[in-house]
N, C-alpha and C. Protein backbone atom coordinates (compact mmCIF):
# COMPACT_ATOMS: atom_id res chain seq x y z
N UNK A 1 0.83 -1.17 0.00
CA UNK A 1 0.00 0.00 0.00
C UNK A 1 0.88 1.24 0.00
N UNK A 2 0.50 2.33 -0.50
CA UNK A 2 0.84 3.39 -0.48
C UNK A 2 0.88 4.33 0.45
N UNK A 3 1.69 5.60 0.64
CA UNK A 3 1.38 6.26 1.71
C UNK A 3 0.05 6.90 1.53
N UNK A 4 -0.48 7.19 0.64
CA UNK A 4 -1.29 8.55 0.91
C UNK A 4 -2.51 7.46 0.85
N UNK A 5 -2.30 6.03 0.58
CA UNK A 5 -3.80 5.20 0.78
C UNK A 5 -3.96 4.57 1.88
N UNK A 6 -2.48 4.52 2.58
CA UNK A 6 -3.12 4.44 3.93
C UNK A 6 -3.21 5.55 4.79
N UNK A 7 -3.00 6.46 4.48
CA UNK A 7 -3.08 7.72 5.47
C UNK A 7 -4.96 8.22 5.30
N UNK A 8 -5.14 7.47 3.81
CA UNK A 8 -6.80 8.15 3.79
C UNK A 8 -7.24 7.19 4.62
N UNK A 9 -7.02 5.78 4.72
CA UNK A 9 -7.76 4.71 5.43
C UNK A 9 -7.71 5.26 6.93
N UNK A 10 -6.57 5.38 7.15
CA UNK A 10 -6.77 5.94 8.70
C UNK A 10 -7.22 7.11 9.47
N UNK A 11 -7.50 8.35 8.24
CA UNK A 11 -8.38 9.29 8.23
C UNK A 11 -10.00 8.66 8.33
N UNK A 12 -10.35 8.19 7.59
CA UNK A 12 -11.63 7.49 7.10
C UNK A 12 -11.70 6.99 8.62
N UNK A 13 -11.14 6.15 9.08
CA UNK A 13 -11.29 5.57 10.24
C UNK A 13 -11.28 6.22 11.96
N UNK A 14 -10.39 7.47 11.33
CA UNK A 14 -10.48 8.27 12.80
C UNK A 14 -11.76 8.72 12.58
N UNK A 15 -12.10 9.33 11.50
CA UNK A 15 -13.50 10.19 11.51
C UNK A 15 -14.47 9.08 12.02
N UNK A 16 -14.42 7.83 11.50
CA UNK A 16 -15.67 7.03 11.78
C UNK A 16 -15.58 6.93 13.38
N UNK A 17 -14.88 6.88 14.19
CA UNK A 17 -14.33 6.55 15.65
C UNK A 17 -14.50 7.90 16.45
N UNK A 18 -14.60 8.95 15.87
CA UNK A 18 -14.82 10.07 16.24
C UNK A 18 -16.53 10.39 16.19
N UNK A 19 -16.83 10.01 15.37
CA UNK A 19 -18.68 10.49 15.25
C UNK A 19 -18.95 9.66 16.39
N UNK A 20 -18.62 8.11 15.98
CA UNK A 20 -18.90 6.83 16.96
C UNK A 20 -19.59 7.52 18.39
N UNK A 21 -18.14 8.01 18.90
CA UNK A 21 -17.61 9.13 20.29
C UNK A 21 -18.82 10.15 20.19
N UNK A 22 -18.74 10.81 19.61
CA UNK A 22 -19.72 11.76 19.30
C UNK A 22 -21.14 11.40 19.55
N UNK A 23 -21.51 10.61 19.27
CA UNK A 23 -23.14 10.24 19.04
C UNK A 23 -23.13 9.74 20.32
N UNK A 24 -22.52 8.85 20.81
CA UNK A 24 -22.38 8.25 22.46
C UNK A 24 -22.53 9.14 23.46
N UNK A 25 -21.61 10.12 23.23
CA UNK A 25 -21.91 11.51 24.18
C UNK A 25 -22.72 12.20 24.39
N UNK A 26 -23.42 12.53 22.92
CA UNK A 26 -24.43 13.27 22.55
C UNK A 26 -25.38 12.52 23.10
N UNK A 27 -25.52 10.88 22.94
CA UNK A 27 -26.85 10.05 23.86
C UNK A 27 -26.72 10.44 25.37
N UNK A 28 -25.07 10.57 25.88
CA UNK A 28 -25.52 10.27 26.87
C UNK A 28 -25.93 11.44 28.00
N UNK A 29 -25.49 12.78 27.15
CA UNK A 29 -26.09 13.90 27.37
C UNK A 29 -27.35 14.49 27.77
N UNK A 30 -27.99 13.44 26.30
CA UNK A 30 -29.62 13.85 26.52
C UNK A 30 -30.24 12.87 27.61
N UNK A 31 -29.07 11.52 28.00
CA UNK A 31 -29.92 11.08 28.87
C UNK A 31 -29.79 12.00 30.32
N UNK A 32 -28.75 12.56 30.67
CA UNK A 32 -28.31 13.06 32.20
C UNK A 32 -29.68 14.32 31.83
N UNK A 33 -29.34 14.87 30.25
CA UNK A 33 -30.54 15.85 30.51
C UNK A 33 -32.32 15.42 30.89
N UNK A 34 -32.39 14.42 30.49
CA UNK A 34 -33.85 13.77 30.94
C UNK A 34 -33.84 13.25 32.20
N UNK A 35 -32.89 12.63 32.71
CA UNK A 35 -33.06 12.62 34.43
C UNK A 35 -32.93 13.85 35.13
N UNK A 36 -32.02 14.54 34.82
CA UNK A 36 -32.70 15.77 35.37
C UNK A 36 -33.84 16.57 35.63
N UNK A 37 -34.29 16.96 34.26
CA UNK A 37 -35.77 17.02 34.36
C UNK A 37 -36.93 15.83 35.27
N UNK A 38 -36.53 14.70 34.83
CA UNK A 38 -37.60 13.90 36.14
C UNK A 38 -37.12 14.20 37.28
N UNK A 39 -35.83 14.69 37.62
CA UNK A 39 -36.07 15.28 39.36
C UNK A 39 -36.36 16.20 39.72
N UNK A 40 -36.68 17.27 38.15
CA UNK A 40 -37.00 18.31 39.10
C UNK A 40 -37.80 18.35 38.87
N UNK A 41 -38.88 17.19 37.94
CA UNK A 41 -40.24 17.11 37.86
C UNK A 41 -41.06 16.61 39.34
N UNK A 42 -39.96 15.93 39.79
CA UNK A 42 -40.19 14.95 41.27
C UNK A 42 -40.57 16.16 42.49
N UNK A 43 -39.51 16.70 42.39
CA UNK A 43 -38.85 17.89 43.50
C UNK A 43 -40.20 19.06 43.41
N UNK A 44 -40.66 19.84 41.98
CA UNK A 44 -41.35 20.56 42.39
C UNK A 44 -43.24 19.58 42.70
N UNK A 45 -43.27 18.24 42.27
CA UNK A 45 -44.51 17.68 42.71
C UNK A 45 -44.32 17.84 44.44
N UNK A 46 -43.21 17.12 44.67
CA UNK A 46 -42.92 17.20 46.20
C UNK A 46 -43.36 18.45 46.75
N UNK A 47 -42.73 19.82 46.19
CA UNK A 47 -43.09 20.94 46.85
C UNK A 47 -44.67 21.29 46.67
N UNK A 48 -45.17 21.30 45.95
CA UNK A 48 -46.36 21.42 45.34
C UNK A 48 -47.41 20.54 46.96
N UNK A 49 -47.12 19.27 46.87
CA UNK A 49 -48.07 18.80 47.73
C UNK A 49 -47.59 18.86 49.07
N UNK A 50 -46.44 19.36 49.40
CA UNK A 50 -46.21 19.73 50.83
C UNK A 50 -46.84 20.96 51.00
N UNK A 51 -46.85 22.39 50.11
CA UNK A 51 -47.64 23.42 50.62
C UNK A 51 -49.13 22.86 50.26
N UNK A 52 -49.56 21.94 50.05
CA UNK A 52 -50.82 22.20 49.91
C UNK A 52 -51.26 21.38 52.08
N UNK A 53 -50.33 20.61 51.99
CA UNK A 53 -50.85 19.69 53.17
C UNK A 53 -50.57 20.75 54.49
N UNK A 54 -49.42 21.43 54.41
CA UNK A 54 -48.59 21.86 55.61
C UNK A 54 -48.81 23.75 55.67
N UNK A 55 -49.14 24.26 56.94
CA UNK A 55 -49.42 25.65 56.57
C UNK A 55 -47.70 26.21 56.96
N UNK A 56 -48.18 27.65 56.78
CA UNK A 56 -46.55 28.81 56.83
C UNK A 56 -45.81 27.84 58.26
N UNK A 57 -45.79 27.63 59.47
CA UNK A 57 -45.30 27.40 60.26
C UNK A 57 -44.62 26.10 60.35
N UNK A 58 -45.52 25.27 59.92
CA UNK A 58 -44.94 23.57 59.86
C UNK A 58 -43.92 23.72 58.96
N UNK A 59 -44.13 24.40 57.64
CA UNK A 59 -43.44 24.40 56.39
C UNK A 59 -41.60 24.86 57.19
N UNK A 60 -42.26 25.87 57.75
CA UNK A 60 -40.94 26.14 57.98
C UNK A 60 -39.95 25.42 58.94
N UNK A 61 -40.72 24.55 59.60
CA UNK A 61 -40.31 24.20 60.47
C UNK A 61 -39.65 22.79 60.13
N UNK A 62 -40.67 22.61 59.21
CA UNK A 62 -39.28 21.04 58.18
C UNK A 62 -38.45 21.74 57.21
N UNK A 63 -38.54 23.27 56.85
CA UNK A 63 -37.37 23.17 56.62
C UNK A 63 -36.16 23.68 57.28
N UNK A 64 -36.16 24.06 58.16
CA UNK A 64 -35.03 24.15 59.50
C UNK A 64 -34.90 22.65 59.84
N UNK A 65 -35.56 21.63 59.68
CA UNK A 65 -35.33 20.41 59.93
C UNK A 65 -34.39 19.70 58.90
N UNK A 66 -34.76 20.01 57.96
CA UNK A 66 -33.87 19.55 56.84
C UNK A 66 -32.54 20.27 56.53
N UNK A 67 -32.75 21.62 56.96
CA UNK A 67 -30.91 21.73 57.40
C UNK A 67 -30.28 21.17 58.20
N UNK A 68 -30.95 21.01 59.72
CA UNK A 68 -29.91 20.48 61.03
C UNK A 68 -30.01 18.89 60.94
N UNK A 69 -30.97 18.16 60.24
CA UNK A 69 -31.10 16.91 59.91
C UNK A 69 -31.69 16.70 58.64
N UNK A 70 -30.96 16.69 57.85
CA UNK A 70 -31.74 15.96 56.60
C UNK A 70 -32.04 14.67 56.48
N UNK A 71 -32.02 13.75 56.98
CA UNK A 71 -32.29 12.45 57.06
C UNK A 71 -33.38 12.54 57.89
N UNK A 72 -33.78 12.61 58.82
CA UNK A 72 -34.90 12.94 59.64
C UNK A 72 -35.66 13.66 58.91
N UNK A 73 -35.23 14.43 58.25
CA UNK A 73 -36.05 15.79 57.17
C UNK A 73 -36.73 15.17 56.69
N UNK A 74 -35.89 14.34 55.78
CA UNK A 74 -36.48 13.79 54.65
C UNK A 74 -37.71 12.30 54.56
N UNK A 75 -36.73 11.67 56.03
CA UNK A 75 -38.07 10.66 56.32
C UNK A 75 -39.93 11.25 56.88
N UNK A 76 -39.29 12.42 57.24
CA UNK A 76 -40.90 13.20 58.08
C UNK A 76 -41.64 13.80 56.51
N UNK A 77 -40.85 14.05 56.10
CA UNK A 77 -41.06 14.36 54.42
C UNK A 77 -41.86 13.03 53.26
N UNK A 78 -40.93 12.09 53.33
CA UNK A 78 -41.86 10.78 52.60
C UNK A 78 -42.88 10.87 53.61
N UNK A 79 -43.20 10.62 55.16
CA UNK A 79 -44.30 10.07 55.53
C UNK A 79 -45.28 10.86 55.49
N UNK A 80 -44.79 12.55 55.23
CA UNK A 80 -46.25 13.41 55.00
C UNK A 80 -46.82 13.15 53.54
N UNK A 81 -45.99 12.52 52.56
CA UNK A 81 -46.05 12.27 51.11
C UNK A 81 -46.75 11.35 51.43
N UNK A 82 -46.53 10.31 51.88
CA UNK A 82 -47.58 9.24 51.90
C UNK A 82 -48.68 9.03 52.29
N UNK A 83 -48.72 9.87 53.71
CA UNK A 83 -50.04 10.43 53.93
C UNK A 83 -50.83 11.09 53.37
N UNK A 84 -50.45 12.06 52.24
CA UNK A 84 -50.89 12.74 51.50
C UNK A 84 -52.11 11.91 50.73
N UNK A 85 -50.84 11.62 49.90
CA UNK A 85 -51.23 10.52 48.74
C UNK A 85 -52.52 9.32 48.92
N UNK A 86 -52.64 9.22 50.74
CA UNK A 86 -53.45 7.41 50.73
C UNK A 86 -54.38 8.68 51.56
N UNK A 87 -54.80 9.92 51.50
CA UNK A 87 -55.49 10.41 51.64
C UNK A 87 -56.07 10.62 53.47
N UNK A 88 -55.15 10.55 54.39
CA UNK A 88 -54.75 10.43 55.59
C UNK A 88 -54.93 12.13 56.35
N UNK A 89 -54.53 12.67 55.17
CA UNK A 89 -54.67 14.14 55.70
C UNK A 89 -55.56 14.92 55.01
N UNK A 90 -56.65 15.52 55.82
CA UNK A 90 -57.44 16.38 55.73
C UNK A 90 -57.58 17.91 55.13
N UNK A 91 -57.05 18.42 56.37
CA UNK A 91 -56.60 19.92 56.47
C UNK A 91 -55.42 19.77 56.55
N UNK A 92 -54.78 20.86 56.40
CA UNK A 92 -53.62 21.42 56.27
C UNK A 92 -53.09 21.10 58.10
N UNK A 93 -52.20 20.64 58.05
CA UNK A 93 -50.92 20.46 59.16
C UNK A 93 -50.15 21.50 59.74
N UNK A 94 -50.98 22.03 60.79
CA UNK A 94 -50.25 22.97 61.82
C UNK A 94 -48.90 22.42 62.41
N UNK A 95 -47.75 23.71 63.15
CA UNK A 95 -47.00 23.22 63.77
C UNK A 95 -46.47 22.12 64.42
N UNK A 96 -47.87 22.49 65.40
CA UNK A 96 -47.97 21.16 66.52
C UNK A 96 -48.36 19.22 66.03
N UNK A 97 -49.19 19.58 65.22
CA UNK A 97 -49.28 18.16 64.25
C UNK A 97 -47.90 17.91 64.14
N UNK A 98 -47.34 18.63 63.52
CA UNK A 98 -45.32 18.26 62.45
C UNK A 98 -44.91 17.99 63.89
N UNK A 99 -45.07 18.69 64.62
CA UNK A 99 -44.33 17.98 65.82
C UNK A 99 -44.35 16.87 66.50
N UNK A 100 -45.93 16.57 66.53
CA UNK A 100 -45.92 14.99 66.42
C UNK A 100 -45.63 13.73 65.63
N UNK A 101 -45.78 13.56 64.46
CA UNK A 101 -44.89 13.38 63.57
C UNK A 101 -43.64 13.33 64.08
N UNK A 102 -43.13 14.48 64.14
CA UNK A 102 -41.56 14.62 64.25
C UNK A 102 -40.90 13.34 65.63
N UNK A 103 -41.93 13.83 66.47
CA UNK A 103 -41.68 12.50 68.00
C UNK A 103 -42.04 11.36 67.54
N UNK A 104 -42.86 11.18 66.38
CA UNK A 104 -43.15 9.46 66.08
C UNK A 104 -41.95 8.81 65.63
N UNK A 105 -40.99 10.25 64.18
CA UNK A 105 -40.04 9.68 63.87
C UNK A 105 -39.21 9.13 64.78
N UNK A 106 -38.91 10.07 66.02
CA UNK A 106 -37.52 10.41 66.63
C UNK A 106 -38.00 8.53 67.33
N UNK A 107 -39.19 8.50 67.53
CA UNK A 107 -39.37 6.79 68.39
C UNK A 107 -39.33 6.03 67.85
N UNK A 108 -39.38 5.85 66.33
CA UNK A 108 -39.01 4.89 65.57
C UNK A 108 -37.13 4.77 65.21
N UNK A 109 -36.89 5.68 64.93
CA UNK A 109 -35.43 6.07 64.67
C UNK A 109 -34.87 5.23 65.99
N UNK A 110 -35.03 5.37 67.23
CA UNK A 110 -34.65 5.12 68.57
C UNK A 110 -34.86 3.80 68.61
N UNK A 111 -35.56 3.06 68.77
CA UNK A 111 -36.64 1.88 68.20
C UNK A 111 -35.74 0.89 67.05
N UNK A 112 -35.17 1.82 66.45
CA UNK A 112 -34.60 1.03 65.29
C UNK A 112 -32.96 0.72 65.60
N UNK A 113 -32.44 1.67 66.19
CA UNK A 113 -31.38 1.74 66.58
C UNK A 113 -30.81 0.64 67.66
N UNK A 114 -29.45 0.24 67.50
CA UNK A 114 -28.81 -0.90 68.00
C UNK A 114 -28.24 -0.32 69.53
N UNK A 115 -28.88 -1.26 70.23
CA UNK A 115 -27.55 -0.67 71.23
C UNK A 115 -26.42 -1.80 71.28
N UNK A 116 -25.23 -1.13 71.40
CA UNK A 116 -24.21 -2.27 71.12
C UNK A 116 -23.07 -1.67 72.26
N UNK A 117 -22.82 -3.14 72.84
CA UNK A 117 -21.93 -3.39 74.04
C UNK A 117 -20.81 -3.71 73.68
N UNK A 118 -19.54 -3.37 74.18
CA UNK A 118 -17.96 -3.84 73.80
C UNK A 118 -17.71 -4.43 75.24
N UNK A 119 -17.23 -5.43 75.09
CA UNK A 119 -17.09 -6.68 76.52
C UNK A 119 -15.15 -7.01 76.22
N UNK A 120 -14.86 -6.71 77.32
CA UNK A 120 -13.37 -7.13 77.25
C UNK A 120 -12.77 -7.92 78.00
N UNK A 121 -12.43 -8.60 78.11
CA UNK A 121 -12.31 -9.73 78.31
C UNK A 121 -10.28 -9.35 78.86
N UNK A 122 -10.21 -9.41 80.74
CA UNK A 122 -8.83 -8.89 81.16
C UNK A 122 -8.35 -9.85 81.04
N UNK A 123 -8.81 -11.02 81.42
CA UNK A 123 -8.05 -11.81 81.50
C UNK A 123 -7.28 -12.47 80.25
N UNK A 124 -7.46 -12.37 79.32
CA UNK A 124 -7.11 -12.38 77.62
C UNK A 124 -5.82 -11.62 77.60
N UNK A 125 -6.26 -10.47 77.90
CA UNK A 125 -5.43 -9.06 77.59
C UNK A 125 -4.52 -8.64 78.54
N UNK A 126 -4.68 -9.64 79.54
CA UNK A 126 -3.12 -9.49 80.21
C UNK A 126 -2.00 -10.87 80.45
N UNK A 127 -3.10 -11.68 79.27
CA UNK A 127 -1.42 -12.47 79.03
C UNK A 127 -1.15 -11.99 77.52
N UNK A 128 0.44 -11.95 77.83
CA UNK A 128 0.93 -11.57 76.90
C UNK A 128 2.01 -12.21 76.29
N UNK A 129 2.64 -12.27 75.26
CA UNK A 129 3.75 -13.13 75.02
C UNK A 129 4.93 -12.69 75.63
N UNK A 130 4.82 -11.66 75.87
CA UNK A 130 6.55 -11.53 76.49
C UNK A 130 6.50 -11.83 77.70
N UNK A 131 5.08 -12.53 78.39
CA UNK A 131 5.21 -12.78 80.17
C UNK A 131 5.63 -14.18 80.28
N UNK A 132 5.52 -14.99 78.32
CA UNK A 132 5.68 -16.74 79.11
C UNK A 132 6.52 -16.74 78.87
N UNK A 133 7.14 -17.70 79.50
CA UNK A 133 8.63 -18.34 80.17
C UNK A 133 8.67 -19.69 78.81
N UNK A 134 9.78 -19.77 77.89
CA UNK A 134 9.91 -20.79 76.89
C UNK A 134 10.91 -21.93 77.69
């Protein structure tokens, strides 16, 4: 082969390896761009049915919760969602409601939690190899 016929072959071939790249990216672009949009399709439903359930005070008060605990936040958060949703809540959720709630979580959280003991054992831990006699 010639030089300039293989220099086109391997032109021909970068370009094909290059679109290849190209189109892959470009898929996988539009996919990060479509999950995005479903979260923030998620995120503003979420907001949407929390102000409808929760008035000015509760609202605010999960979200000061969700700064100093977001995990707690967020579980008092699914369970007002769920309540929502299986039709559990009525009127709108004063303070004092979220606060109960909030103590159901904190007793389940507690409830769920391990208590775990460390046992040591002296008599183990004070023989040692440099005390026996060979």
């Amino acid at each position: 082969m010639e030089d300039s016929e293989l220099e086109s072959l391997r032109s021909k071939r970068m370009a094909q390896i290059q679109s290849e790249l190209g189109g892959s990216q470009g898929d996988n672009a539009e996919k990060q761009k479509q999950a995005e949009q479903q979260r923030q399709a998620v995120e503003d439903m979420k907001h949407s049915i929390l102000t409808q359930v929760l008035n000015q005070a509760a609202r605010a008060r999960l979200n000061t919760l969700m700064i100093g605990k977001p995990e707690k936040g967020r579980m008092v958060e699914n369970m007002l969602l769920r309540m929502a949703q299986s039709g559990q809540i009525v009127n709108k959720l004063g303070e004092d409601e979220l606060i109960g709630l909030l103590e159901q979580v904190n007793s389940q959280m507690q409830s769920q939690e391990r208590k775990t003991t460390v046992k040591f054992d002296r008599r183990r831990a004070a023989l040692d190899d440099s005390d026996s006699d060979y």
